[in-house]
Protein backbone atom coordinates (compact mmCIF):
# COMPACT_ATOMS: atom_id res chain seq x y z
CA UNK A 1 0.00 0.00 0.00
CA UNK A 2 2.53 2.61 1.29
CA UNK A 3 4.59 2.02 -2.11
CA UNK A 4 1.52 2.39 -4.37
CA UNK A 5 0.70 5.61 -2.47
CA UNK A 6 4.49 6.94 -2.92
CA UNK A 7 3.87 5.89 -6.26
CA UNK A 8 0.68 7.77 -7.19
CA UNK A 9 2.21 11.12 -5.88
CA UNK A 10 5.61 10.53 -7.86
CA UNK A 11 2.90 10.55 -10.77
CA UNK A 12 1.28 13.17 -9.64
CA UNK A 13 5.37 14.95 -9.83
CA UNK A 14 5.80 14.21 -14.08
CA UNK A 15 3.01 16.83 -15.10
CA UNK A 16 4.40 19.64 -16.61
CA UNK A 17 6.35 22.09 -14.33
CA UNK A 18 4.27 24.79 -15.53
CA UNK A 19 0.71 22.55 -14.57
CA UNK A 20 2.32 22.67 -10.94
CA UNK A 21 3.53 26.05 -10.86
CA UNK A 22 0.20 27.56 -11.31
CA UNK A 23 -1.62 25.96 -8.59
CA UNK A 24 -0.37 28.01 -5.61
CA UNK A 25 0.14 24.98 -3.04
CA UNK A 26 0.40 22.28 -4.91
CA UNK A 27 4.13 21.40 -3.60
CA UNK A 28 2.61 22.11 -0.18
CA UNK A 29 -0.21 19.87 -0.18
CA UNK A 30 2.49 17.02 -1.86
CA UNK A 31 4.79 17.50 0.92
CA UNK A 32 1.31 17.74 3.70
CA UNK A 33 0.28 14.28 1.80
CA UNK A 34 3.56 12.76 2.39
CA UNK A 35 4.19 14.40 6.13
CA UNK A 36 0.38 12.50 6.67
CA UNK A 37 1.12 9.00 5.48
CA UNK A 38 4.53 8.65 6.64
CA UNK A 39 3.63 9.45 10.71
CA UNK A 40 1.12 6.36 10.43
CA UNK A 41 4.46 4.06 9.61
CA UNK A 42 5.45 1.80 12.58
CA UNK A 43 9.07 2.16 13.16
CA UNK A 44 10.94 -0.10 14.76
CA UNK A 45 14.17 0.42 16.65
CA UNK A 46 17.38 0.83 14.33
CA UNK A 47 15.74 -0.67 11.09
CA UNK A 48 15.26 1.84 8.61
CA UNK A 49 12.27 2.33 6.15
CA UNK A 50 12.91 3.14 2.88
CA UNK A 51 9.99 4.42 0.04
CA UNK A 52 12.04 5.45 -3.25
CA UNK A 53 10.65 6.51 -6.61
CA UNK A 54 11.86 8.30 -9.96
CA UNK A 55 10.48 11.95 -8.14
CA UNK A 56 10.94 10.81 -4.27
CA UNK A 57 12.93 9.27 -1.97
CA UNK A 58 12.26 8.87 1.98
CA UNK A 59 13.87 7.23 4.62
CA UNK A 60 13.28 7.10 8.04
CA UNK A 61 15.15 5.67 10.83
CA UNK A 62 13.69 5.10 14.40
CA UNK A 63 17.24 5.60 16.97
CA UNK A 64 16.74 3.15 19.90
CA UNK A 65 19.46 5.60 20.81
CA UNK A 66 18.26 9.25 23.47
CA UNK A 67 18.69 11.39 20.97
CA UNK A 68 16.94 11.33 17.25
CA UNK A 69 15.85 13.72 14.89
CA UNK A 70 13.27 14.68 12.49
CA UNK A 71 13.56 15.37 8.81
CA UNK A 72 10.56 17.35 6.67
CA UNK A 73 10.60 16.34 3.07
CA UNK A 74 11.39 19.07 0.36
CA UNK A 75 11.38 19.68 -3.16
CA UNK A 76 13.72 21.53 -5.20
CA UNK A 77 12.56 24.95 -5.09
CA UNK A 78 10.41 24.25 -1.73
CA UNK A 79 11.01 27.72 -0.04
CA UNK A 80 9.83 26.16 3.64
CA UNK A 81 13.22 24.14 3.15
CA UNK A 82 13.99 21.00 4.92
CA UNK A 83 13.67 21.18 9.15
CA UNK A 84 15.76 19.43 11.69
């Protein structure tokens, strides 16, 4: 399910730049979709999860370890910019 998702929004990623461009969120809701469907994935300690397509790649990586961080996915051109 989760690659069939990933999938359908890399699809979503081949229109034409200029299709995208004029919709004024359309990066943002991509990125919101993504954000959404990735929280719901169980993690489990030290064993990554990997989701790659042609337009996306994610990774995630639960540390069994006190300290972790968070990454936000970005696109090229995504002014927000990736978080940490």
């Amino acid at each position: 399910m989760a690659h069939s998702f990933i999938n359908a929004l890399s699809n979503v990623m081949e229109v034409d730049d200029r299709v995208l461009g004029a919709s004024t969120n359309s990066c943002e809701r991509l990125l919101d979709a993504i954000e959404r469907y990735t929280s719901q994935v169980p993690l489990v300690p030290d064993r990554p999860v990997v989701l790659a397509t042609h337009n996306i790649a994610i990774e995630t990586l639960y540390l069994s370890k006190s300290r972790s961080y968070s990454f936000r996915p970005s696109f090229d051109g995504d002014e927000s910019g990736p978080s940490v």
